[in-house]
N, C-alpha and C. Protein backbone atom coordinates (compact mmCIF):
# COMPACT_ATOMS: atom_id res chain seq x y z
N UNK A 1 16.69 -1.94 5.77
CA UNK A 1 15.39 -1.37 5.51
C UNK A 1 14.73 -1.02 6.84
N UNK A 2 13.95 -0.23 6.37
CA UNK A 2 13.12 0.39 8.56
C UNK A 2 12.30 -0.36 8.05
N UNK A 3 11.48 -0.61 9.42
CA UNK A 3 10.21 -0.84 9.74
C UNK A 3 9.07 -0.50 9.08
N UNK A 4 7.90 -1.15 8.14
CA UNK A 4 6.36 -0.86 8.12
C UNK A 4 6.25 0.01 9.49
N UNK A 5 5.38 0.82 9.00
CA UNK A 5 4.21 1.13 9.85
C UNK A 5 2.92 1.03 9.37
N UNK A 6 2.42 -0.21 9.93
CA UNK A 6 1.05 -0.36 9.39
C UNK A 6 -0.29 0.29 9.59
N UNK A 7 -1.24 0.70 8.84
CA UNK A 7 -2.31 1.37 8.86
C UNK A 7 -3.44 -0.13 9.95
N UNK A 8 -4.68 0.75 10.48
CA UNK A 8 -5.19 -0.40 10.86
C UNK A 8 -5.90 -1.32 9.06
N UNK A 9 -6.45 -2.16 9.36
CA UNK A 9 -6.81 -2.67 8.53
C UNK A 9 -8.08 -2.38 8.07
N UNK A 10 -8.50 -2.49 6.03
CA UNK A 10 -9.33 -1.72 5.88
C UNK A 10 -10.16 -3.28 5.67
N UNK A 11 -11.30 -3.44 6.25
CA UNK A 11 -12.18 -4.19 5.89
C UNK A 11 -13.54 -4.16 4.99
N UNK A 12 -14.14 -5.52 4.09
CA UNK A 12 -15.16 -5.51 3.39
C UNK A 12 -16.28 -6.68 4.08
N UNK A 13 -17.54 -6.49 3.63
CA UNK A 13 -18.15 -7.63 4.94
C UNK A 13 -17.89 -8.93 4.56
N UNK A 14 -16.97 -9.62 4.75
CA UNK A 14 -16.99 -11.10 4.36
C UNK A 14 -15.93 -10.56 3.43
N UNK A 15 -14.77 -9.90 3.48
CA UNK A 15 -13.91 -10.20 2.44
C UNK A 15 -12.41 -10.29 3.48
N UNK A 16 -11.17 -10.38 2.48
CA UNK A 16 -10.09 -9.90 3.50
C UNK A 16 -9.96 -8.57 3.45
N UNK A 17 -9.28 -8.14 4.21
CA UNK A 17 -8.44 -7.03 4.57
C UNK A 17 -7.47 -6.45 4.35
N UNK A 18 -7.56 -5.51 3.88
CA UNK A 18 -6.02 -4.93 3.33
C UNK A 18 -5.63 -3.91 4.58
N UNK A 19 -4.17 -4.10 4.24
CA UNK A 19 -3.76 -3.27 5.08
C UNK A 19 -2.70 -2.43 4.21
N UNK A 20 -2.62 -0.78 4.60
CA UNK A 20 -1.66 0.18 3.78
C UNK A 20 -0.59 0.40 5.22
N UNK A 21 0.91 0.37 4.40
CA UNK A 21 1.66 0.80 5.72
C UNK A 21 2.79 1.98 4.78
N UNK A 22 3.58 2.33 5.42
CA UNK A 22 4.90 3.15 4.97
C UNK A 22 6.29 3.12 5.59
N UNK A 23 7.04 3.59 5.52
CA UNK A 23 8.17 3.47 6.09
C UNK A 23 9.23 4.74 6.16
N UNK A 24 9.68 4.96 7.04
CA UNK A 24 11.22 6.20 7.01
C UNK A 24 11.49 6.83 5.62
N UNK A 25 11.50 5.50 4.92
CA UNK A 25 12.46 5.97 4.29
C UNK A 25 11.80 6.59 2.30
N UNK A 26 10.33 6.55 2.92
CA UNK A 26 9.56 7.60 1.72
C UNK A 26 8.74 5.79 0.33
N UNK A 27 8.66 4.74 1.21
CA UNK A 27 8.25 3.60 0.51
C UNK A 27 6.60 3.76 0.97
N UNK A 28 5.94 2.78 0.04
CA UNK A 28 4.35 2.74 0.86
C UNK A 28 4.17 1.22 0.33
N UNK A 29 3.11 0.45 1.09
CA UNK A 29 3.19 -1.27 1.42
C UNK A 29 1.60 -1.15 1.09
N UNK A 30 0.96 -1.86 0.48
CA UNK A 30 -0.25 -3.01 0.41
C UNK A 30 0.19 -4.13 0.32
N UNK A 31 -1.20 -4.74 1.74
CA UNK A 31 -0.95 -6.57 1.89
C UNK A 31 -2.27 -6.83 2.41
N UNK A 32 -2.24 -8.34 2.26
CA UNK A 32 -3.60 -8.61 3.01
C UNK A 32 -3.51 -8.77 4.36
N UNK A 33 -4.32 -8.54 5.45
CA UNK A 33 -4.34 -8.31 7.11
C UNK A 33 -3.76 -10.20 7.17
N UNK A 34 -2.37 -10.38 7.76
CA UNK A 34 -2.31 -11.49 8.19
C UNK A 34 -1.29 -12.17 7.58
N UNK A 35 -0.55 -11.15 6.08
CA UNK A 35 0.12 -11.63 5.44
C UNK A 35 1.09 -10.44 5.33
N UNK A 36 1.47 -9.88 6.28
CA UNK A 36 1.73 -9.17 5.88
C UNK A 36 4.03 -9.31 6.14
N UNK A 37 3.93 -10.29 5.92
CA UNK A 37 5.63 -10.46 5.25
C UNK A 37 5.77 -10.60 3.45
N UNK A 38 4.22 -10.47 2.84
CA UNK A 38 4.19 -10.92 1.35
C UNK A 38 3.59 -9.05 0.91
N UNK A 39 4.37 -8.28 0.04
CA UNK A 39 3.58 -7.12 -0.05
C UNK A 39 3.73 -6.83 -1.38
N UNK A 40 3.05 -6.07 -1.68
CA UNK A 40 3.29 -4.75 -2.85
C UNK A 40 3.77 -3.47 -2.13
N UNK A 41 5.05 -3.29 -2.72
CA UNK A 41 5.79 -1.81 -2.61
C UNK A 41 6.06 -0.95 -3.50
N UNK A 42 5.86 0.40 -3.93
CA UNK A 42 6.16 1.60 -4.88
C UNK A 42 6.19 2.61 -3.35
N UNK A 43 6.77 3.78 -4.28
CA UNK A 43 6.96 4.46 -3.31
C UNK A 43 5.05 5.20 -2.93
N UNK A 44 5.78 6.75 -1.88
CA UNK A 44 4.42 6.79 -1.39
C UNK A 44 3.70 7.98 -2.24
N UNK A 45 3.92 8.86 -3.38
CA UNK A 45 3.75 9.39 -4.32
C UNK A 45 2.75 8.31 -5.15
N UNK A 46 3.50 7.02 -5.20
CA UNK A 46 2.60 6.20 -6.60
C UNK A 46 1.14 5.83 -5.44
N UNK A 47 1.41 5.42 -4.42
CA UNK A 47 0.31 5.04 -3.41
C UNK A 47 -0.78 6.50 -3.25
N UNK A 48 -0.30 7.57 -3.27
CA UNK A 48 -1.07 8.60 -3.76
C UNK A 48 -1.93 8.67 -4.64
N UNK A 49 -1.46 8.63 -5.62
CA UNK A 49 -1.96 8.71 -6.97
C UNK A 49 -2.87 7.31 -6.91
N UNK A 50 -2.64 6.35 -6.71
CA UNK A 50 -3.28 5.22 -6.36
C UNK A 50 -4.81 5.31 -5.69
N UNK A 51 -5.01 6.24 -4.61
CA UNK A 51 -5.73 6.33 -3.98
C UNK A 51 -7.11 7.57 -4.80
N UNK A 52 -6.10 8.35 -4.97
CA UNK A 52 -6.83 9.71 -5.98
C UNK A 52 -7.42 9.12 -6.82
N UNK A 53 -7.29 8.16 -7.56
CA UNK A 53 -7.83 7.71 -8.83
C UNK A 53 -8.53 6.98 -8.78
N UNK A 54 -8.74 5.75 -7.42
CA UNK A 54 -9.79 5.17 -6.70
C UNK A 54 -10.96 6.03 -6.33
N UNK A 55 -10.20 7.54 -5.53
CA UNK A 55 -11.47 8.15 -5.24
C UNK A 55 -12.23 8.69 -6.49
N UNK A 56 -11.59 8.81 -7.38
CA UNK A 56 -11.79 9.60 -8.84
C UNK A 56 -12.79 8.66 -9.31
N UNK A 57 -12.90 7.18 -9.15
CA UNK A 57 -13.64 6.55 -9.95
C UNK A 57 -13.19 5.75 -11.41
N UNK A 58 -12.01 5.94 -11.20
CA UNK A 58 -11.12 5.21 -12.26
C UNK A 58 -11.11 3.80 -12.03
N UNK A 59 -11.55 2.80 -10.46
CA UNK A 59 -11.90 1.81 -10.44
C UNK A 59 -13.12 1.26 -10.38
N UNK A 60 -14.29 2.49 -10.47
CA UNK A 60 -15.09 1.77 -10.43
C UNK A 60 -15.74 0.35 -11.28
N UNK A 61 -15.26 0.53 -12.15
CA UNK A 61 -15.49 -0.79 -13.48
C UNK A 61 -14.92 -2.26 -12.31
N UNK A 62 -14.51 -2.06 -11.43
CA UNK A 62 -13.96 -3.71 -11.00
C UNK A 62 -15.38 -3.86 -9.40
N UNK A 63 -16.07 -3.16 -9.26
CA UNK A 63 -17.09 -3.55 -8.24
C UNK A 63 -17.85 -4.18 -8.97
């Protein structure tokens, strides 16, 4: 497997940190800043769509 490349880390005030990374070989990684040997992986298409639908407001119900 290649290497993460990790994003810097996204912070909340007083929360942890996530961090988004990817790799060569077309994978994409969420973890928390510090943990990051423990992850969630799909590729980087689903991490797309992931993000679109955050911005879309499809999560807002969990704030």
């Amino acid at each position: 497997m290649a290497g993460i490349h990790w994003e810097e880390p996204f912070c909340g005030e007083g929360n942890n940190c996530f961090r988004l990374g990817t790799d060569d070989e077309g994978n994409a990684y969420i973890t928390l800043a510090g943990a990051e040997h423990t992850y969630l992986t799909d590729t980087r298409e689903a991490l797309a769509t992931l993000i679109r639908d955050i911005k879309a407001g499809k999560a807002d119900h969990l704030l």
